[in-house]
PDB file of N, CA and C in Angstrom:
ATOM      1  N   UNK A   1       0.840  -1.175   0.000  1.00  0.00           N
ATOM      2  CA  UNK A   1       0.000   0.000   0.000  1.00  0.00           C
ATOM      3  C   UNK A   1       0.878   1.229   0.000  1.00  0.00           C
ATOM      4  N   UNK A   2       0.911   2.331  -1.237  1.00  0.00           N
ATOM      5  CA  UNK A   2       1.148   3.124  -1.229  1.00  0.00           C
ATOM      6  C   UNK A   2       0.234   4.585  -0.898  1.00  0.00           C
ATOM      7  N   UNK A   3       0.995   5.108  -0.106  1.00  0.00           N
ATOM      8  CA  UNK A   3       0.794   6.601   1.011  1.00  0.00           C
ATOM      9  C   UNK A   3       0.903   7.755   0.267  1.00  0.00           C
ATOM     10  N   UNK A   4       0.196   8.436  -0.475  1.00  0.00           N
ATOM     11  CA  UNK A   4       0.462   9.283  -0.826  1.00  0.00           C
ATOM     12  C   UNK A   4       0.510  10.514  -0.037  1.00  0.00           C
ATOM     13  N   UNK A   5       1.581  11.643  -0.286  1.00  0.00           N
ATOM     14  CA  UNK A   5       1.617  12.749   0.707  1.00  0.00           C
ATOM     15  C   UNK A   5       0.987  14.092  -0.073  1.00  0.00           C
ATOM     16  N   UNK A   6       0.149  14.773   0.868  1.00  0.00           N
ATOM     17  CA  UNK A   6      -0.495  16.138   0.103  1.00  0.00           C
ATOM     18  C   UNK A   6       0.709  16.864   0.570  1.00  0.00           C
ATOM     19  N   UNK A   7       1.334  17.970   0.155  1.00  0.00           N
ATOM     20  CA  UNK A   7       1.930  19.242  -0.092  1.00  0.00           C
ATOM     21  C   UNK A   7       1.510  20.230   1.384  1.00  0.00           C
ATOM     22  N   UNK A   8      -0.271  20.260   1.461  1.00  0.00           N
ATOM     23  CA  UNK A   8      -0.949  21.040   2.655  1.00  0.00           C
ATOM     24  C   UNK A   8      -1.188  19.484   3.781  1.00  0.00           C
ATOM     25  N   UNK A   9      -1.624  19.679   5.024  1.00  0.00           N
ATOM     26  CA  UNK A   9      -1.513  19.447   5.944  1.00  0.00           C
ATOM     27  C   UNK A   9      -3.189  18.461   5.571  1.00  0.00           C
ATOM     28  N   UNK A  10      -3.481  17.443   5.598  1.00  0.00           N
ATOM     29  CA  UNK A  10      -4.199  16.674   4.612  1.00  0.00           C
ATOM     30  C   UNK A  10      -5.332  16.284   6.117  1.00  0.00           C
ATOM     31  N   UNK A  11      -4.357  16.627   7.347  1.00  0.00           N
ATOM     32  CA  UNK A  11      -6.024  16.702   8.218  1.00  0.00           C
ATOM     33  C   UNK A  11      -6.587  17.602   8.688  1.00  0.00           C
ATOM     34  N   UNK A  12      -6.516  18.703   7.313  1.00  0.00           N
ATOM     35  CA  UNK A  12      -7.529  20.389   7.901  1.00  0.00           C
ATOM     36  C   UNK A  12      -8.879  19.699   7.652  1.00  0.00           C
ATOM     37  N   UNK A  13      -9.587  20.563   7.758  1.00  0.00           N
ATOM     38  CA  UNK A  13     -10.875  21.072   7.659  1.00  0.00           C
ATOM     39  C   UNK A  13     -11.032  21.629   6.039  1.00  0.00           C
ATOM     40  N   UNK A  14     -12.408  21.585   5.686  1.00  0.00           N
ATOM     41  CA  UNK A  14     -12.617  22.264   4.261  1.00  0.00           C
ATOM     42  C   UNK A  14     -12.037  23.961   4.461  1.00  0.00           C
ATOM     43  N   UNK A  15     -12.899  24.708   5.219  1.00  0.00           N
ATOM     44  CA  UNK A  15     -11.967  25.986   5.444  1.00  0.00           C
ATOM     45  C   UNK A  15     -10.633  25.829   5.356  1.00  0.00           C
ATOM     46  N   UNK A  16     -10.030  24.422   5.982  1.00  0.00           N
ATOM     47  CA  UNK A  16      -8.625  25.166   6.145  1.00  0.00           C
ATOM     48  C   UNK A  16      -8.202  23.800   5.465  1.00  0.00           C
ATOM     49  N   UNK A  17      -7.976  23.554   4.108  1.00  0.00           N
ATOM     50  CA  UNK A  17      -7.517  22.466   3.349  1.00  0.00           C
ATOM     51  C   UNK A  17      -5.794  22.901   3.386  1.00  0.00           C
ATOM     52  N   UNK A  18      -5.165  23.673   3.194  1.00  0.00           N
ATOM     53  CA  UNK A  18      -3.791  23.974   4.189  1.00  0.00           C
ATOM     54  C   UNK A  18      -3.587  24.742   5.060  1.00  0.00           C
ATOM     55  N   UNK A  19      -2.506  25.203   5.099  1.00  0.00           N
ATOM     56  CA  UNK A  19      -2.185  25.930   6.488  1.00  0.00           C
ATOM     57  C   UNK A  19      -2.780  27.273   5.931  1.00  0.00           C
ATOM     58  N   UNK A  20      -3.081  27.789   5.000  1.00  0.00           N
ATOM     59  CA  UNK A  20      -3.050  29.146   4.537  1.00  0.00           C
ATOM     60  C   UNK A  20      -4.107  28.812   3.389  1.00  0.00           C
ATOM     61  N   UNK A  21      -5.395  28.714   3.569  1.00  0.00           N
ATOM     62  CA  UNK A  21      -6.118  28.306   2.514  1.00  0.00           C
ATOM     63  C   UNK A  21      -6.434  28.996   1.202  1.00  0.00           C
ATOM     64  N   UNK A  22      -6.062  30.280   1.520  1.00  0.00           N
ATOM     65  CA  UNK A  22      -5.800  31.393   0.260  1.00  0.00           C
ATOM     66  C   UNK A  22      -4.757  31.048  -0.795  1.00  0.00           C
ATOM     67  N   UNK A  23      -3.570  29.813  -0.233  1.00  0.00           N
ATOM     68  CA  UNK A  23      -2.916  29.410  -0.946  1.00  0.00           C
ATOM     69  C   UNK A  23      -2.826  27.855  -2.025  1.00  0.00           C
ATOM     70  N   UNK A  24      -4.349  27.176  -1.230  1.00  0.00           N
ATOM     71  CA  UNK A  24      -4.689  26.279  -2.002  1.00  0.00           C
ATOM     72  C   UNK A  24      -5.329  26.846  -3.598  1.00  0.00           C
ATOM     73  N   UNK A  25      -5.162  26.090  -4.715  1.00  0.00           N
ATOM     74  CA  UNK A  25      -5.348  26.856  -5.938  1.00  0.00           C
ATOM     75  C   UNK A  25      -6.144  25.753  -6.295  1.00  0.00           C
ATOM     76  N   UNK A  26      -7.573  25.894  -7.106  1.00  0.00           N
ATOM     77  CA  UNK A  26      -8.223  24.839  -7.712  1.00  0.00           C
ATOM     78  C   UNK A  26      -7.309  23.775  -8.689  1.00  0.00           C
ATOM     79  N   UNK A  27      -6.397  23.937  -8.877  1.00  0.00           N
ATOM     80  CA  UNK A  27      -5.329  22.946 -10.075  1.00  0.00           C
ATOM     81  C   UNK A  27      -4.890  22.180  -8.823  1.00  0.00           C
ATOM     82  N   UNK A  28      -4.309  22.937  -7.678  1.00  0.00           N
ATOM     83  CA  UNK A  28      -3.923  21.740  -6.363  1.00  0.00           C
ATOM     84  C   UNK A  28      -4.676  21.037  -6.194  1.00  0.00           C
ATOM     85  N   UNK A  29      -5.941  21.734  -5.483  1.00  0.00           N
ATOM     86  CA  UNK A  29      -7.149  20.591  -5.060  1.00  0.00           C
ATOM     87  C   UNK A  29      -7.509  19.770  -6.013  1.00  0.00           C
ATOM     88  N   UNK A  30      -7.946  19.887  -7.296  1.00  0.00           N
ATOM     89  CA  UNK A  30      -8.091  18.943  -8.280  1.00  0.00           C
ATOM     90  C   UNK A  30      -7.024  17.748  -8.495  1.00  0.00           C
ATOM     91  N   UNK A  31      -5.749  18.155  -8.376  1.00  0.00           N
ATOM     92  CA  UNK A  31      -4.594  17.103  -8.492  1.00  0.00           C
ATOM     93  C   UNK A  31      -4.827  16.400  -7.040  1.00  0.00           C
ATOM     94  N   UNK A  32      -5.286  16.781  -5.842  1.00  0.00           N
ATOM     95  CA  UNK A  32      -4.864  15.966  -4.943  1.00  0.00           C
ATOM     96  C   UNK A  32      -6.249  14.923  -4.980  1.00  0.00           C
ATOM     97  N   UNK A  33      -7.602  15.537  -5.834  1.00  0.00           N
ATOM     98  CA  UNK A  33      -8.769  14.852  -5.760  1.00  0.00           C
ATOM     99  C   UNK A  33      -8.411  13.752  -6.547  1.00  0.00           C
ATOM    100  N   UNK A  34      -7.535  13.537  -7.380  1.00  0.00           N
ATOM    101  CA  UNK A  34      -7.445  12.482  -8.531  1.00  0.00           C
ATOM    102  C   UNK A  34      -6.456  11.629  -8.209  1.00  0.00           C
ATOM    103  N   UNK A  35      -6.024  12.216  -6.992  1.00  0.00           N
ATOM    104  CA  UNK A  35      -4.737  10.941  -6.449  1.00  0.00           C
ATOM    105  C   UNK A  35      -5.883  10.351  -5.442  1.00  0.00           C
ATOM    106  N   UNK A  36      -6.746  11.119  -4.392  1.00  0.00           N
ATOM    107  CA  UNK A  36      -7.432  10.094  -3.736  1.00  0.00           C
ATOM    108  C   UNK A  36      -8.402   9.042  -4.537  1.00  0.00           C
ATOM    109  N   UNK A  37      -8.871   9.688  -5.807  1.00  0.00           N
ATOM    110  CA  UNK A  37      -9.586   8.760  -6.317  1.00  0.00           C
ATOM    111  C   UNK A  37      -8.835   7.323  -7.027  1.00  0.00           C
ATOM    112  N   UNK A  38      -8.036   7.491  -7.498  1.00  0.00           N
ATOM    113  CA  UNK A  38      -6.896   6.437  -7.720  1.00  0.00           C
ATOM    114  C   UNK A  38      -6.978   5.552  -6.776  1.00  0.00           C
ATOM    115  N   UNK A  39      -6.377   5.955  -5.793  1.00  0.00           N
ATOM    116  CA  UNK A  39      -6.248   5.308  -4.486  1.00  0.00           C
ATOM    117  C   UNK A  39      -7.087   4.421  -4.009  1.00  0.00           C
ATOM    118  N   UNK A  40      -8.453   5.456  -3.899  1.00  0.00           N
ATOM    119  CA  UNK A  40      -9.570   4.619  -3.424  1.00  0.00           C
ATOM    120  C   UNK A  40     -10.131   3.708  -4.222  1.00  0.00           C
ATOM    121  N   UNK A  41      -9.786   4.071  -5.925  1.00  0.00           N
ATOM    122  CA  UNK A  41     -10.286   2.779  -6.622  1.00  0.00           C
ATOM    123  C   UNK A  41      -9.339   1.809  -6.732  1.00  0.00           C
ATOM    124  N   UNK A  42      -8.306   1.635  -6.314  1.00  0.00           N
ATOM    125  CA  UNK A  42      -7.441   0.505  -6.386  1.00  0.00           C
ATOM    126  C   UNK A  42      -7.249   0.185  -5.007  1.00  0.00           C
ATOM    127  N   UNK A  43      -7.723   0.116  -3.764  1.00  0.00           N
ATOM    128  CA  UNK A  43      -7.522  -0.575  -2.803  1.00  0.00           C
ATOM    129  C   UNK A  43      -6.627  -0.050  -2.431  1.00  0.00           C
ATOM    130  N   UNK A  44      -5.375   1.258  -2.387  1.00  0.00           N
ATOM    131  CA  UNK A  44      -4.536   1.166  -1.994  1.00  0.00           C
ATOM    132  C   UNK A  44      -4.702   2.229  -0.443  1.00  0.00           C
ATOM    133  N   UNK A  45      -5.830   2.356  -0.022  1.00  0.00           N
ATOM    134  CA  UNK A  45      -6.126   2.550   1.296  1.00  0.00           C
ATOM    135  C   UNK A  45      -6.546   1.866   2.701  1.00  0.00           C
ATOM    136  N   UNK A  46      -5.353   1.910   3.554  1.00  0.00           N
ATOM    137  CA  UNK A  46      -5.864   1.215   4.766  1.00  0.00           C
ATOM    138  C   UNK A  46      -7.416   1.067   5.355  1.00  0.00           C
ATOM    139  N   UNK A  47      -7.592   0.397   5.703  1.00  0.00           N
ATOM    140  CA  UNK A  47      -9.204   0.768   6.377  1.00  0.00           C
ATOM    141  C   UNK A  47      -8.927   1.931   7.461  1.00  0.00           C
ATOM    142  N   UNK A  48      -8.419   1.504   8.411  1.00  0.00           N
ATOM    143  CA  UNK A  48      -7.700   3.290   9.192  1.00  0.00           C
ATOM    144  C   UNK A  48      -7.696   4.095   8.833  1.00  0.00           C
ATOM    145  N   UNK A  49      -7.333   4.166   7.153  1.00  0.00           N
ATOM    146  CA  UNK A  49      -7.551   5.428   6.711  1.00  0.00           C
ATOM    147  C   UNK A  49      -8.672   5.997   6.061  1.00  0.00           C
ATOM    148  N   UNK A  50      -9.641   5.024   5.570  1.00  0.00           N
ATOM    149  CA  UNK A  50     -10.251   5.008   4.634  1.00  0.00           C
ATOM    150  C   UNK A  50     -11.066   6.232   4.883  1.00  0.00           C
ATOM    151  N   UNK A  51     -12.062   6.833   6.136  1.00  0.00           N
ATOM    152  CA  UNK A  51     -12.668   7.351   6.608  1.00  0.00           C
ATOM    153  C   UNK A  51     -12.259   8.820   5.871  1.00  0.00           C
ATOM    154  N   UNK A  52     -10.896   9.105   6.911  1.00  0.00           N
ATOM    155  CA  UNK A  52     -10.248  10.179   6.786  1.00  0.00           C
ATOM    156  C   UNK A  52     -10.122  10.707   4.951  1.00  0.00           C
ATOM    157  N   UNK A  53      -9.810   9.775   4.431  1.00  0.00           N
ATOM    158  CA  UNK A  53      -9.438   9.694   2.989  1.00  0.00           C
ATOM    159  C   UNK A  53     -10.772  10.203   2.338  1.00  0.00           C
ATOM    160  N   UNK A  54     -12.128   9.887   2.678  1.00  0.00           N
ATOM    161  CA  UNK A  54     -13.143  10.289   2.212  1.00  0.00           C
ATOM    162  C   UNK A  54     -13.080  11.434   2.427  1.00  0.00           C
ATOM    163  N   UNK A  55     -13.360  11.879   3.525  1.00  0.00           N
ATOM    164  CA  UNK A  55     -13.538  13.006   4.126  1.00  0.00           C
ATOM    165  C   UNK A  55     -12.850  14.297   3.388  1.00  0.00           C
ATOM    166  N   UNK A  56     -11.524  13.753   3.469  1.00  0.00           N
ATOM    167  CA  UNK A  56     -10.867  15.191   2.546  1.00  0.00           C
ATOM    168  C   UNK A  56     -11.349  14.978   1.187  1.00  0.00           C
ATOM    169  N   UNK A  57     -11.517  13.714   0.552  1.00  0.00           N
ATOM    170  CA  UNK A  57     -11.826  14.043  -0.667  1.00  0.00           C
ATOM    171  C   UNK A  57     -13.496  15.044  -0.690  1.00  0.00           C
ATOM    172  N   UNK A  58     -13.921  14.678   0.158  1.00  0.00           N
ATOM    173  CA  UNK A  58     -15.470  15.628   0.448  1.00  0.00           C
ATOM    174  C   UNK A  58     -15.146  17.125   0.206  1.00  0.00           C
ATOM    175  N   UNK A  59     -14.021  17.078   1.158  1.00  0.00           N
ATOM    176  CA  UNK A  59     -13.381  18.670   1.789  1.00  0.00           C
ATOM    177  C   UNK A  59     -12.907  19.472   0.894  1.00  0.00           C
ATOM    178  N   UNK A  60     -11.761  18.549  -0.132  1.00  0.00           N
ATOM    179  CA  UNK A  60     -11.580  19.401  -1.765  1.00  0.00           C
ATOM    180  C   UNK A  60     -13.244  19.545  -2.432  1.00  0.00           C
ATOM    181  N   UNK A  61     -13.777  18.459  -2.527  1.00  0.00           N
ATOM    182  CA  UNK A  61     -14.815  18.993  -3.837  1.00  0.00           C
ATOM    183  C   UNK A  61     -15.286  20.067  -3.076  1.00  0.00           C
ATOM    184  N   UNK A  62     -15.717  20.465  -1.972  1.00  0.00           N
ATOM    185  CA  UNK A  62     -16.669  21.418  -1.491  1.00  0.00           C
ATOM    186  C   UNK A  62     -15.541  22.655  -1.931  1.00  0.00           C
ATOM    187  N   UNK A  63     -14.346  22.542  -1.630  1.00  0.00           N
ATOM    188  CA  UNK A  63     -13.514  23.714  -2.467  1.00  0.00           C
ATOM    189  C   UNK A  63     -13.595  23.812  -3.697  1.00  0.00           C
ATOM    190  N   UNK A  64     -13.533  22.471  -4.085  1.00  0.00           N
ATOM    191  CA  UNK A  64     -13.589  23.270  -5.741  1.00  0.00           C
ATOM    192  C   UNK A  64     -14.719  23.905  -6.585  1.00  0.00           C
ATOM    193  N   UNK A  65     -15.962  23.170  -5.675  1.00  0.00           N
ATOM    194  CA  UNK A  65     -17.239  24.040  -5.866  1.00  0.00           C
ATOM    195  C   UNK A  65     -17.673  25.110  -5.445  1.00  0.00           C
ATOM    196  N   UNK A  66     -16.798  25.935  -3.963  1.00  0.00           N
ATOM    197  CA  UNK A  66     -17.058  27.017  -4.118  1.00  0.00           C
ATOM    198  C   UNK A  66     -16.152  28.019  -4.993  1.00  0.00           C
ATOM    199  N   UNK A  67     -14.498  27.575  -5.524  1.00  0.00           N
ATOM    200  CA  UNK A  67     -13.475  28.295  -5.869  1.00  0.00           C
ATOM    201  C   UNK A  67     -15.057  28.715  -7.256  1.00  0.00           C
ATOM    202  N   UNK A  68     -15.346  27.657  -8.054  1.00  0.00           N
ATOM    203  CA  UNK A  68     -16.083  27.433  -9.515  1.00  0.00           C
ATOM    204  C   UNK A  68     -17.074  28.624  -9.543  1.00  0.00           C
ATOM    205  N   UNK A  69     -18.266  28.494  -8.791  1.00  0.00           N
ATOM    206  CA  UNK A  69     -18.936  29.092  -8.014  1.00  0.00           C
ATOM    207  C   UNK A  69     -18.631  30.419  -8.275  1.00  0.00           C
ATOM    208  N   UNK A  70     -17.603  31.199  -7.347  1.00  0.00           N
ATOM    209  CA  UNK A  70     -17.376  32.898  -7.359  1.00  0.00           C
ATOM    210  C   UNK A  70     -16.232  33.027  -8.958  1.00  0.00           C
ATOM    211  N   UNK A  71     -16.148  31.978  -9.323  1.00  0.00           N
ATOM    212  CA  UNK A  71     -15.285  32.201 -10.379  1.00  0.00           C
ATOM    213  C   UNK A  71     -16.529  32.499 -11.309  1.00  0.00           C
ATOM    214  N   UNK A  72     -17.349  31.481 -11.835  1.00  0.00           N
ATOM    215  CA  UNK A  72     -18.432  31.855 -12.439  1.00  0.00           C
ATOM    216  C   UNK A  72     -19.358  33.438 -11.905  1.00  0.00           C
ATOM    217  N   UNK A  73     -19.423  33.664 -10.753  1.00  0.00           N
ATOM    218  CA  UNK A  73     -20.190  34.875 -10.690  1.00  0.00           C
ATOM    219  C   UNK A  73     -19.400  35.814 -10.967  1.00  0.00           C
ATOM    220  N   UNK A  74     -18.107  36.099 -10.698  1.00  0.00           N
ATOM    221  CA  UNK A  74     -17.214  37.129 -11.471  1.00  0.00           C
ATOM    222  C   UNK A  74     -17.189  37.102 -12.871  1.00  0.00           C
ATOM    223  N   UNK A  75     -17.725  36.229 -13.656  1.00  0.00           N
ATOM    224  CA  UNK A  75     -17.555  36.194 -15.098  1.00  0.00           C
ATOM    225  C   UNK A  75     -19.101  36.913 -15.543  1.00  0.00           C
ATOM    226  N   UNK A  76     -20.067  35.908 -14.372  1.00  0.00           N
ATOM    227  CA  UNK A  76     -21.316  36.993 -15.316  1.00  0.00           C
ATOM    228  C   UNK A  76     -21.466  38.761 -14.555  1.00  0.00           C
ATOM    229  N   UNK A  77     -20.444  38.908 -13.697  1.00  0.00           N
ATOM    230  CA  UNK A  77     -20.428  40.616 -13.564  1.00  0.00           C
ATOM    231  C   UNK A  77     -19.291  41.371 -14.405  1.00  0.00           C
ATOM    232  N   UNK A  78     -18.653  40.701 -14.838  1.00  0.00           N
ATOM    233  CA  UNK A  78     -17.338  41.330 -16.000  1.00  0.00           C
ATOM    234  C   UNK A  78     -18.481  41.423 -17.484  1.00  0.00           C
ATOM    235  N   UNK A  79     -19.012  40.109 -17.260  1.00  0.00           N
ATOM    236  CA  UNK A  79     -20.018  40.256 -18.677  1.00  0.00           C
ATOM    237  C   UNK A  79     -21.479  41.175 -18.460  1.00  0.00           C
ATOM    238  N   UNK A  80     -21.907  41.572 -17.443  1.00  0.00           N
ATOM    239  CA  UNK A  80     -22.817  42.414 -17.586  1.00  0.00           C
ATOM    240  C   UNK A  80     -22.398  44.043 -17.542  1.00  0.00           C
ATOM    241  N   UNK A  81     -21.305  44.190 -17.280  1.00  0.00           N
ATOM    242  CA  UNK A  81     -21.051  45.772 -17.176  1.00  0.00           C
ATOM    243  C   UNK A  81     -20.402  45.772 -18.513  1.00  0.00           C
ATOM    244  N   UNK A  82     -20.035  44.799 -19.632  1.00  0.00           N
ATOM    245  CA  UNK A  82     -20.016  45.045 -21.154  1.00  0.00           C
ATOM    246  C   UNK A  82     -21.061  45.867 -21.616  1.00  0.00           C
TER     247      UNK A  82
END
């Protein structure tokens, strides 16, 4: 069983997916969502971990749906003051 290591501190909270969450970037969270999914589809998670392993993967998508989210509403206020 291979361990993969996140870069940020992998037992925050969704608020705080690293130490400085202003510095998580949707391309991070997306890369670290596609290593847990790997993972979790090949068995290569302890049951010990398994929980935890969900969880953050929960914790990115809810980031990447809100990063999407204000990214999209900044696009339709750049496009309505055209």
């Amino acid at each position: 069983m291979t361990s993969k290591s996140y870069p940020a501190d992998a037992s925050k909270t969704p608020s705080e997916p690293s130490s400085d969450s202003r510095t998580l970037t949707y391309e991070a969270a997306m890369t670290r969502l596609e290593t847990l999914a790997r993972e979790l589809e090949a068995g290569d998670v302890a049951i010990d971990l398994l929980a935890s392993r969900l969880k953050e993967a929960q914790q990115l998508l809810s980031f990447c749906r809100d990063k999407l989210t204000r990214a999209e509403e900044e696009v339709q206020k750049l496009l309505e003051k055209e």
